[in-house]
Protein backbone atom coordinates (compact mmCIF):
# COMPACT_ATOMS: atom_id res chain seq x y z
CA UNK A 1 37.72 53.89 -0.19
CA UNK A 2 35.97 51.35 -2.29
CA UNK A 3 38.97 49.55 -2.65
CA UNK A 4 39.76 48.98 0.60
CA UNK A 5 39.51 45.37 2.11
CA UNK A 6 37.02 46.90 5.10
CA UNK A 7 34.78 48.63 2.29
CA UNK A 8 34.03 44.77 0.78
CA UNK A 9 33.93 43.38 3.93
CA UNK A 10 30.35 46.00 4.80
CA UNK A 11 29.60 45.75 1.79
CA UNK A 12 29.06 42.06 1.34
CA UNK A 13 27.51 42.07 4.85
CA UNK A 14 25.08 45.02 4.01
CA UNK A 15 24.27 42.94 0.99
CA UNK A 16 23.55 39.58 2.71
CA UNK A 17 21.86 41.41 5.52
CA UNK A 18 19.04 42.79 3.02
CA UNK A 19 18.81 39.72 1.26
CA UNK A 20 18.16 38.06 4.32
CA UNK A 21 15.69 40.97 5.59
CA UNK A 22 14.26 40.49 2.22
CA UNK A 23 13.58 36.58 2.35
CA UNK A 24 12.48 37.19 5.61
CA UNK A 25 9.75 39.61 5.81
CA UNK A 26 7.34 38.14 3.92
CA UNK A 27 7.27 34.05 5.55
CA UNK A 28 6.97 36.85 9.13
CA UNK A 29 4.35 39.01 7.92
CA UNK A 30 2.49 36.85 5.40
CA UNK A 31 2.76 33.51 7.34
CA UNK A 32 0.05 33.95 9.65
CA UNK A 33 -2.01 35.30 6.64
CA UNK A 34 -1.15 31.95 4.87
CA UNK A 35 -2.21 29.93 7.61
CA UNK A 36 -5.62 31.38 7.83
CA UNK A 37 -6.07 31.26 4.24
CA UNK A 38 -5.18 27.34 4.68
CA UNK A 39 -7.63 27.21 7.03
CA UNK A 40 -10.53 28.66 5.47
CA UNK A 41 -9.21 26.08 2.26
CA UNK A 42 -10.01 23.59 4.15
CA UNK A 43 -13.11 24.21 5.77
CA UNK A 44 -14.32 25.44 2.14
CA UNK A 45 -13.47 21.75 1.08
CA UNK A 46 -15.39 20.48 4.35
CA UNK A 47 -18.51 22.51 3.12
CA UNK A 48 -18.50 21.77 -0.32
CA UNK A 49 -17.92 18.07 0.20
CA UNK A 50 -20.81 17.89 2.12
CA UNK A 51 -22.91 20.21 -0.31
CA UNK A 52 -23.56 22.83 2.29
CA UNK A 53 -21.35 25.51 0.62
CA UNK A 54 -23.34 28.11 -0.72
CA UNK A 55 -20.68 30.22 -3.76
CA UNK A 56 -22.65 33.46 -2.36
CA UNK A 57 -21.99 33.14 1.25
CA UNK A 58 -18.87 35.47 2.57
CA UNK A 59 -15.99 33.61 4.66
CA UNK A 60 -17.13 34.69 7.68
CA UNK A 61 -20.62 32.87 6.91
CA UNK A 62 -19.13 29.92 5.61
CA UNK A 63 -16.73 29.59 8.83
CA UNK A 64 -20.19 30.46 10.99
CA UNK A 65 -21.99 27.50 9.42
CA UNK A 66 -18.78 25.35 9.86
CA UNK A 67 -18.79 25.76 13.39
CA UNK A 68 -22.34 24.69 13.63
CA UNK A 69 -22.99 22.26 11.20
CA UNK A 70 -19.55 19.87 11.20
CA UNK A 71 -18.31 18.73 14.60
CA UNK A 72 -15.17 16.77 15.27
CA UNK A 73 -15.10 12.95 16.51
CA UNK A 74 -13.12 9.93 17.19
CA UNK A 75 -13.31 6.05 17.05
CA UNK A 76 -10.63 4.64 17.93
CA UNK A 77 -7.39 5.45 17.01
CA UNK A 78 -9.13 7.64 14.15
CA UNK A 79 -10.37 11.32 13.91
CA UNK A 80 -13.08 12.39 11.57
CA UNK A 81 -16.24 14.82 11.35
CA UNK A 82 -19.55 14.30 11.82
CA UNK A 83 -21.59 17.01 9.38
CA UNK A 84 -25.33 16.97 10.01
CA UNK A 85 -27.70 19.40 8.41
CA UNK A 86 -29.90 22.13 10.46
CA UNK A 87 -32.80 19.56 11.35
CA UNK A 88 -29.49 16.97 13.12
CA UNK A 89 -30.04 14.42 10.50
CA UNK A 90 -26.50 12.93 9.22
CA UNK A 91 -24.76 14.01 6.17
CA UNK A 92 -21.68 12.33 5.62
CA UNK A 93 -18.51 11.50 7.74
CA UNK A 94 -15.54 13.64 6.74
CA UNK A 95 -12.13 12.87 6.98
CA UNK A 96 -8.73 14.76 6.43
CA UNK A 97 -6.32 12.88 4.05
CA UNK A 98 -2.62 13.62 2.62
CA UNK A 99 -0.13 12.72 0.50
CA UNK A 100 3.38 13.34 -1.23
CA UNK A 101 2.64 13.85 -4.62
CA UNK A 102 4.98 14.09 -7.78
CA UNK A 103 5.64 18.20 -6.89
CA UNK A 104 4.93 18.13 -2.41
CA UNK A 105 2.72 17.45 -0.31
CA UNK A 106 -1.48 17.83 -1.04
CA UNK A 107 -4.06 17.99 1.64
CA UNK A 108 -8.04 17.30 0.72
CA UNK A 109 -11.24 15.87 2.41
CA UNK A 110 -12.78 12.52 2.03
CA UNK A 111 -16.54 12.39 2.92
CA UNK A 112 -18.20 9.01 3.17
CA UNK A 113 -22.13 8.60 2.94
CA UNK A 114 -23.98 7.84 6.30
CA UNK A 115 -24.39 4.70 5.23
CA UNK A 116 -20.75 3.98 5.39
CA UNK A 117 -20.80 2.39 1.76
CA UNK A 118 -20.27 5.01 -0.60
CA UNK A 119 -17.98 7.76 -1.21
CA UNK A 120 -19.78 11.25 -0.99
CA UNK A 121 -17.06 13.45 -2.56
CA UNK A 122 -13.42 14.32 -2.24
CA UNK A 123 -11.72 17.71 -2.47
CA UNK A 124 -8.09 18.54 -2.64
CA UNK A 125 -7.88 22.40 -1.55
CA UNK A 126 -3.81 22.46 -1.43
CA UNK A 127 -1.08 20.93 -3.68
CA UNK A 128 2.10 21.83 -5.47
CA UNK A 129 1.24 19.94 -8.70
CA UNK A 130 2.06 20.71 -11.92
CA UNK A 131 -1.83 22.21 -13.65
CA UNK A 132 -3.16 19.90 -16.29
CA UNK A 133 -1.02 16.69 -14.88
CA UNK A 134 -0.89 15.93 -11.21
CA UNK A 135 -2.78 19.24 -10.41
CA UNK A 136 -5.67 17.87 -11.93
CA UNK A 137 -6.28 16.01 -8.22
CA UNK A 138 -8.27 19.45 -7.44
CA UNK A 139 -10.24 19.31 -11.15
CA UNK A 140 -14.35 19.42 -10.17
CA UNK A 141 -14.71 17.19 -13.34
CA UNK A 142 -12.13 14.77 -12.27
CA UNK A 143 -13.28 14.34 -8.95
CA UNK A 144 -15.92 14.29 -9.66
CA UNK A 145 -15.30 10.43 -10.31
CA UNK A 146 -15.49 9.49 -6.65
CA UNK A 147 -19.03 11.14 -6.16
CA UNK A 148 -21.04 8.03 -5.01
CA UNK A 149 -18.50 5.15 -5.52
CA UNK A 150 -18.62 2.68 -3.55
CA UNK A 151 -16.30 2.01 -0.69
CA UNK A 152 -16.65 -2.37 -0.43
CA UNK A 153 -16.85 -4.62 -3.92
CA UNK A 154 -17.21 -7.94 -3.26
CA UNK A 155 -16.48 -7.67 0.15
CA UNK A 156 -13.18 -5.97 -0.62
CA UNK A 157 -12.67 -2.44 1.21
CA UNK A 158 -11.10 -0.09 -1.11
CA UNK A 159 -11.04 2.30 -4.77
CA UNK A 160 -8.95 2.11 -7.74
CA UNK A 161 -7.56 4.51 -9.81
CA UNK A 162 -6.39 3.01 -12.85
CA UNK A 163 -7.56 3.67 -16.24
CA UNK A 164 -6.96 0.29 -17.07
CA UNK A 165 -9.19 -1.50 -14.81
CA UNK A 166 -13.13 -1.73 -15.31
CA UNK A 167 -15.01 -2.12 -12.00
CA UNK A 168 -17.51 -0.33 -10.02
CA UNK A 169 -14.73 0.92 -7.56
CA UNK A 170 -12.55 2.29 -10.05
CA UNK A 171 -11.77 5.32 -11.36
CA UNK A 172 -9.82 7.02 -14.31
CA UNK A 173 -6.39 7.84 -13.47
CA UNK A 174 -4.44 11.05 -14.33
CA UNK A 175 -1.96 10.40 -17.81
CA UNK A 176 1.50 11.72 -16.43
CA UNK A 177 1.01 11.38 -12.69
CA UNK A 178 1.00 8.17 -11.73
CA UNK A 179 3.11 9.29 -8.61
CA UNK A 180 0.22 11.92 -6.98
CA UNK A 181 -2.75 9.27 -8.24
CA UNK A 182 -0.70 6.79 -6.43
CA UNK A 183 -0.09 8.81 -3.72
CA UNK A 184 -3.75 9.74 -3.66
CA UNK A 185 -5.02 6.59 -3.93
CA UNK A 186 -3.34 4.91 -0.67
CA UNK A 187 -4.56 8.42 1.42
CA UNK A 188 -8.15 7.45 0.56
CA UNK A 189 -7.53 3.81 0.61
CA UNK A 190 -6.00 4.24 4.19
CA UNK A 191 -9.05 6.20 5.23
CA UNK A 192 -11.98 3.11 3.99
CA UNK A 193 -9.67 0.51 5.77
CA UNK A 194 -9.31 2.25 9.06
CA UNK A 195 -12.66 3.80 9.25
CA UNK A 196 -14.53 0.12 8.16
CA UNK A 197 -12.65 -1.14 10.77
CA UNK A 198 -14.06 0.63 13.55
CA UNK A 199 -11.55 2.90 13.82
CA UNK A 200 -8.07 0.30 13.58
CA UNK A 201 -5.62 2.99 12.17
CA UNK A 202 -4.68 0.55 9.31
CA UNK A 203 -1.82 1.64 6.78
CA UNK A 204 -0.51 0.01 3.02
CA UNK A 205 2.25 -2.58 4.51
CA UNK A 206 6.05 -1.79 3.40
CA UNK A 207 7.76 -4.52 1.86
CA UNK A 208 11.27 -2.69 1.32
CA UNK A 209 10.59 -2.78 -2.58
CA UNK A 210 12.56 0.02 -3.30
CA UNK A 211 14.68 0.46 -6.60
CA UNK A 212 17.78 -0.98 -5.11
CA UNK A 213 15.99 -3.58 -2.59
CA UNK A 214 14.93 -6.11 -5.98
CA UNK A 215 15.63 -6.22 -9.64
CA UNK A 216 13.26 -4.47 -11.58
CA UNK A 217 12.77 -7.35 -14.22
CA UNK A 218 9.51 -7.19 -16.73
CA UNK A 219 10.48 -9.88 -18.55
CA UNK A 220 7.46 -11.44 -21.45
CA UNK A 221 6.10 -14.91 -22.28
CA UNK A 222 9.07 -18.18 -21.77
CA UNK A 223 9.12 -19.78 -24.73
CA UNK A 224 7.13 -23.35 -25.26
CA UNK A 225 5.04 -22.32 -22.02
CA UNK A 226 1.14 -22.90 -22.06
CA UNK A 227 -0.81 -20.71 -19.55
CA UNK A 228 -2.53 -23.02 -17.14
CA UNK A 229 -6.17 -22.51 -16.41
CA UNK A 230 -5.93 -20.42 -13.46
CA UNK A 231 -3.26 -18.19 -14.52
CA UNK A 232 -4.00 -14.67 -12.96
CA UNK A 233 -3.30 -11.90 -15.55
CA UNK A 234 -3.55 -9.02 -13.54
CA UNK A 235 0.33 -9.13 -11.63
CA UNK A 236 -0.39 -5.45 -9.67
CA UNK A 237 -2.04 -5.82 -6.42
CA UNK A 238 -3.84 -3.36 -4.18
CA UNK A 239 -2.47 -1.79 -1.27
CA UNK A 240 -2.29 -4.50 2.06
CA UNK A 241 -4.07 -2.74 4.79
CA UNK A 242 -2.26 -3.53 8.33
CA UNK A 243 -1.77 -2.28 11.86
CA UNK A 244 1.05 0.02 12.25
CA UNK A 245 4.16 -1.67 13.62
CA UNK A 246 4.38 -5.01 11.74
CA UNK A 247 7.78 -6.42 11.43
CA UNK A 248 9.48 -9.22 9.04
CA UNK A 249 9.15 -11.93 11.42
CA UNK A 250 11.14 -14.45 9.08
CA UNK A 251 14.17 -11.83 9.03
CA UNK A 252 17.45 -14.34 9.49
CA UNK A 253 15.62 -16.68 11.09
CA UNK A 254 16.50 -20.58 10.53
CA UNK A 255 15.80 -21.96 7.28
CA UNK A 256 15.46 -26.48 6.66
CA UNK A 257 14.48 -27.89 3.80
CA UNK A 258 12.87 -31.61 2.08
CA UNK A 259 16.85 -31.78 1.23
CA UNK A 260 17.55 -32.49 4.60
CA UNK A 261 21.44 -32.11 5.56
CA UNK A 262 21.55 -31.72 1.75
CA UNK A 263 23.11 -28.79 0.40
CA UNK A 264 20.68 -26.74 -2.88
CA UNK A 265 21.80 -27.28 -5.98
CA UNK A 266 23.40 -24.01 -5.72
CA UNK A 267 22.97 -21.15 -2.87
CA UNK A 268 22.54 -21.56 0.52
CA UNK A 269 19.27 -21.76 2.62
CA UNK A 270 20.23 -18.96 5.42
CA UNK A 271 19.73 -16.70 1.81
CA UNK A 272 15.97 -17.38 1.92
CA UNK A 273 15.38 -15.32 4.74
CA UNK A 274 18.17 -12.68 4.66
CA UNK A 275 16.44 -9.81 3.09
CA UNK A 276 17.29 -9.93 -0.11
CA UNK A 277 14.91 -9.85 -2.91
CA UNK A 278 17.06 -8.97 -5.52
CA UNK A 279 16.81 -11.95 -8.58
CA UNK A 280 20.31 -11.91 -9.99
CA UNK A 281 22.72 -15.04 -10.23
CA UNK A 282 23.57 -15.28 -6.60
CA UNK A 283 20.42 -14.51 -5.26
CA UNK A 284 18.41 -17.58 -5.29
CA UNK A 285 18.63 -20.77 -3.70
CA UNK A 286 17.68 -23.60 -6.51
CA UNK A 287 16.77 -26.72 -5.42
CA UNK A 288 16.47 -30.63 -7.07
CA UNK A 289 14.56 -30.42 -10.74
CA UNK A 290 11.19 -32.64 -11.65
CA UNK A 291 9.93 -33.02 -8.09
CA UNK A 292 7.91 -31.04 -5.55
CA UNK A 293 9.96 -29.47 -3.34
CA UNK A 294 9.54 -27.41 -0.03
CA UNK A 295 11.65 -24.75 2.02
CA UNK A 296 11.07 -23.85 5.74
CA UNK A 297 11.15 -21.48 7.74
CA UNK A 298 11.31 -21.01 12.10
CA UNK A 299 10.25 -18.40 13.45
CA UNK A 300 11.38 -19.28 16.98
CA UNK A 301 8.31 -19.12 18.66
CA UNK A 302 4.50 -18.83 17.93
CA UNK A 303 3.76 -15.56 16.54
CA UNK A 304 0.83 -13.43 15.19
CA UNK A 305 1.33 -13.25 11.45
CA UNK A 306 -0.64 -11.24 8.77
CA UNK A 307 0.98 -12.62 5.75
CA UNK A 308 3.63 -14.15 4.30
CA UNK A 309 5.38 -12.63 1.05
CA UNK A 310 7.37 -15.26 -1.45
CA UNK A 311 9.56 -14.66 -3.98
CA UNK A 312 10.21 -17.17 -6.43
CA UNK A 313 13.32 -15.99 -8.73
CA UNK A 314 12.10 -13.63 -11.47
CA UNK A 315 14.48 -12.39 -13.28
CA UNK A 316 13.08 -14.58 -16.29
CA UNK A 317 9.40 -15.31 -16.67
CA UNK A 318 8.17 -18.11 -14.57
CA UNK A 319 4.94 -19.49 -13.81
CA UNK A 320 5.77 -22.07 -10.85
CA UNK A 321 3.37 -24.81 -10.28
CA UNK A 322 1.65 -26.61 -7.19
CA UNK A 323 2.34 -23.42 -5.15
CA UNK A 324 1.53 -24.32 -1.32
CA UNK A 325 1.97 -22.56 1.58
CA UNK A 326 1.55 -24.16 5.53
CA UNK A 327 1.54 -22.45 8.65
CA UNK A 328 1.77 -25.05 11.87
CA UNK A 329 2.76 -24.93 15.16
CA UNK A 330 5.50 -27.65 14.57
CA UNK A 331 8.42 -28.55 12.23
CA UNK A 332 6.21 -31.58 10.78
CA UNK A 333 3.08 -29.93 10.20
CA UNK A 334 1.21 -31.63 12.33
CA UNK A 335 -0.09 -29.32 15.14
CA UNK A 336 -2.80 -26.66 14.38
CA UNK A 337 -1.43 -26.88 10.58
CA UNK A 338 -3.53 -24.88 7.86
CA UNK A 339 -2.67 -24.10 4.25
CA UNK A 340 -2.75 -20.65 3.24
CA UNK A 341 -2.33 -20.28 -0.14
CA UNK A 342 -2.58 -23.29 -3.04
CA UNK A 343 -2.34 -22.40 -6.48
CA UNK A 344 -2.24 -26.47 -7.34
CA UNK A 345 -5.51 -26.71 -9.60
CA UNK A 346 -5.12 -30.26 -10.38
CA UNK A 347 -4.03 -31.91 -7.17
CA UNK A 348 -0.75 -33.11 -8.59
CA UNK A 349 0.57 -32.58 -5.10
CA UNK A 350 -1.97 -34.64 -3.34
CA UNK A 351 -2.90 -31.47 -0.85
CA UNK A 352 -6.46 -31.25 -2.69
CA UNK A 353 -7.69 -28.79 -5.78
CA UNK A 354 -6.40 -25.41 -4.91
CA UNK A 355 -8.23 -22.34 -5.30
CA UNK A 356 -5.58 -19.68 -5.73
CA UNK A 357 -4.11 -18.36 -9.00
CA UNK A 358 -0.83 -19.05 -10.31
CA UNK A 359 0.69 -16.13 -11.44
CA UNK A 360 4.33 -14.52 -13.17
CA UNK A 361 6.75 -14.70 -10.56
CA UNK A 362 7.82 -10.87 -9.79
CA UNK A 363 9.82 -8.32 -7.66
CA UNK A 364 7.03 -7.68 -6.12
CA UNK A 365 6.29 -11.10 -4.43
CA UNK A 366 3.73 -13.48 -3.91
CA UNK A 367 1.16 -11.97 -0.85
CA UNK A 368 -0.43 -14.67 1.02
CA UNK A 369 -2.97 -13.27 3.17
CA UNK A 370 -3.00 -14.74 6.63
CA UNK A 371 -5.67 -12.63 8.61
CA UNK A 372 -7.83 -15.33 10.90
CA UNK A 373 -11.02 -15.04 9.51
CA UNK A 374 -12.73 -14.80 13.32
CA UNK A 375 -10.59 -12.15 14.56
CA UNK A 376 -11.05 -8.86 12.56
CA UNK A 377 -8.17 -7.56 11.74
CA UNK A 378 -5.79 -9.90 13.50
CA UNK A 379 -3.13 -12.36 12.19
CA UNK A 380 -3.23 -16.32 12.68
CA UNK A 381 -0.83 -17.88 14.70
CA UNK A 382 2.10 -20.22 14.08
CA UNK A 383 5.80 -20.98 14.59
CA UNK A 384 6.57 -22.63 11.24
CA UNK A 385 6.11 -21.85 7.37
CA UNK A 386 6.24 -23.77 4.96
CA UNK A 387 6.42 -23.41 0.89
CA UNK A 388 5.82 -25.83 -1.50
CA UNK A 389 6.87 -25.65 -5.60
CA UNK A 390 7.11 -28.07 -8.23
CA UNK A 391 9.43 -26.15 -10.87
CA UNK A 392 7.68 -23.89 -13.47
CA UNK A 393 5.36 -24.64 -15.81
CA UNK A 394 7.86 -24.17 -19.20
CA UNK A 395 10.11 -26.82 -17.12
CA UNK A 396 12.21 -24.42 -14.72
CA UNK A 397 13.46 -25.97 -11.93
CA UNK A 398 12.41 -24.97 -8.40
CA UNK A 399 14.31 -21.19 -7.37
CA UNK A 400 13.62 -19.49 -3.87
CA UNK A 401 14.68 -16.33 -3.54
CA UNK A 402 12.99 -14.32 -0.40
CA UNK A 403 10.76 -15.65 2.14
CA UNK A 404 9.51 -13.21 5.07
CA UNK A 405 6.45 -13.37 7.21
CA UNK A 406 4.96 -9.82 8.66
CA UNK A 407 3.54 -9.39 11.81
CA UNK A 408 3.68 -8.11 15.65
CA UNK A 409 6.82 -8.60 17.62
């Protein structure tokens, strides 16, 4: 009987029948249990953020001062809690963040003082992280970090974590898990902006800087270059806060240039807006040595833009000089025309002294930020864009590689 072909045939189903039953039972019997345990997790992590957990107190005592003391709200397009103690006054403002860190997703809670300036405490009460690396997001000691930092430094919403960096907003970060503190760090980050804004649901703006969108070039020092005076040494830049839905405006739109019917020195101009960032041989447009030069861009109309993102070519290390970027409502620059970014710090362009750094030219591009300072959160408007360079400081002549310009359709 057992070897008969009908005898395997029950016999593998019997078997993958239990296996099944035995995958089964548990996510049907214990998933409901899993969810409530969840639950209570994370109205533990409301309590104790807030400093109203007492360790003694059973769960159903915990969940019964929950239900009285924290009490859901919204502003906007953003839900939080309001937790206010047994005489009313306000505790803190509690919000529910997650992320995809190195091992799955984690969930925690963010509370913010009352006085919206300072960070009251953060838990993280579920995560798949490895303990003593990326699980040490739900270490007391660690978070302990975040207990009364502040939210705005120098009028800049937003923390750090980054071991390297000294400042009142920063924190240390995690050795080995620079994907969860990363991850972490734009949950909490996306929480300040939106909630500082009045309730904006603001997000970190995608650039399409993925490992096969640029070349992922660290290259050192050129030789016989001498850092100029406002050389900015720190290259990585915190998260850019924006509405959701913001496109690349500048995405194969029309490109001119000072060269007029003039062809580059080698590339083509359509390249500049074609979106790609990569920095390899034919990826940049290179234009006439020893002179300023300028590239521009049409967007077709007059649209709402929140920055504009350049990419010099990087593949080597290049400082480029007189840096200046123009936003105007006309191909001449004439009309409602402001500059946006100037990195020339000795007016060898004749467009004034600029303020801005110069900086190593990197896959990560040049950010210009283009919010109108009377409109809170809202972009300036223009049709045209326009980018200046004078070569690079070591003598490099002038490269464009990716020019795009992010805002609402």
């Amino acid at each position: 009987m057992k070897n008969s072909p009908i005898y395997t045939i029950i016999y593998v189903f019997a078997a993958c029948a239990i296996s099944a039953c035995l995958l089964t039972f548990p996510e049907v019997i214990w998933s409901e249990r899993m969810k409530t345990n969840e639950e209570y997790g994370r109205i533990k992590a409301m309590m104790d953020a807030t400093g109203f957990l007492d360790p003694s107190d059973k769960q159903e005592v915990v969940t019964e001062k929950f239900n009285k003391l924290i009490q859901p709200k919204t502003m906007g397009d953003l839900s939080f809690f309001e937790a206010r103690d047994e005489k009313g006054d306000l505790v803190a403002f509690l919000f529910e963040i997650e992320g995809h860190g190195h091992e799955g997703l984690f969930k925690g809670i963010l509370a913010f003082t009352p006085d919206r300036q300072r960070i009251k405490a953060l838990r993280v009460y579920d995560h798949q992280e490895t303990p003593g690396l990326g699980g040490m997001i739900s270490d007391k000691k660690w978070v302990s970090q975040f207990n009364d930092l502040p939210m705005v430094v120098d009028g800049a919403p937003g923390i750090i974590i980054d071991s390297a960096v000294k400042a009142p907003n920063a924190v240390q970060a995690i050795t080995g898990a620079s994907s969860t503190v990363r991850s972490l760090s734009q949950a909490i980050n996306t929480q300040i902006h939106s909630f500082l804004a009045g309730g904006i649901k603001l997000i970190p703006l995608d650039l399409g800087l993925g490992p096969d969108a640029v070349t992922r070039a660290t290259p050192g020092y050129p030789k016989g270059f001498k850092p100029p005076p406002n050389l900015r040494t720190l290259d990585k830049r915190d998260d850019f806060m924006v509405p959701k839905g913001l496109v690349n405006l500048a995405l194969n739109k029309p490109v001119t240039s000072c060269l007029g019917d003039e062809e580059p020195l080698s590339g083509h101009l359509k390249q500049i807006t074609d979106g790609n960032k990569k920095s390899n041989e034919q990826d940049y447009v290179e234009m006439m040595p020893e002179e300023l030069q300028w590239i521009q861009v049409d967007l077709g109309e007059v649209k709402e833009i929140f920055c504009v993102v350049v990419w010099h070519f990087y593949k080597n290390a290049v400082v480029y000089k007189d840096v200046i970027v123009q936003i105007a409502d006309d191909p001449e620059m004439k009309e409602n025309c402001r500059i946006v970014f100037n990195n020339d710090y000795d007016n060898s362009a004749g467009f004034g002294e600029g303020n801005d750094p110069t900086y190593f030219a990197g896959w990560w591009g040049e950010l210009v930020d283009t919010h109108n300072p009377e409109g809170q959160h809202e972009g300036q408007k223009a049709r045209y864009i326009r980018v200046y360079t004078n070569g690079g400081e070591a003598g490099e002549d002038t490269r464009f590689v990716e020019i795009a310009a992010y805002g609402k359709k």
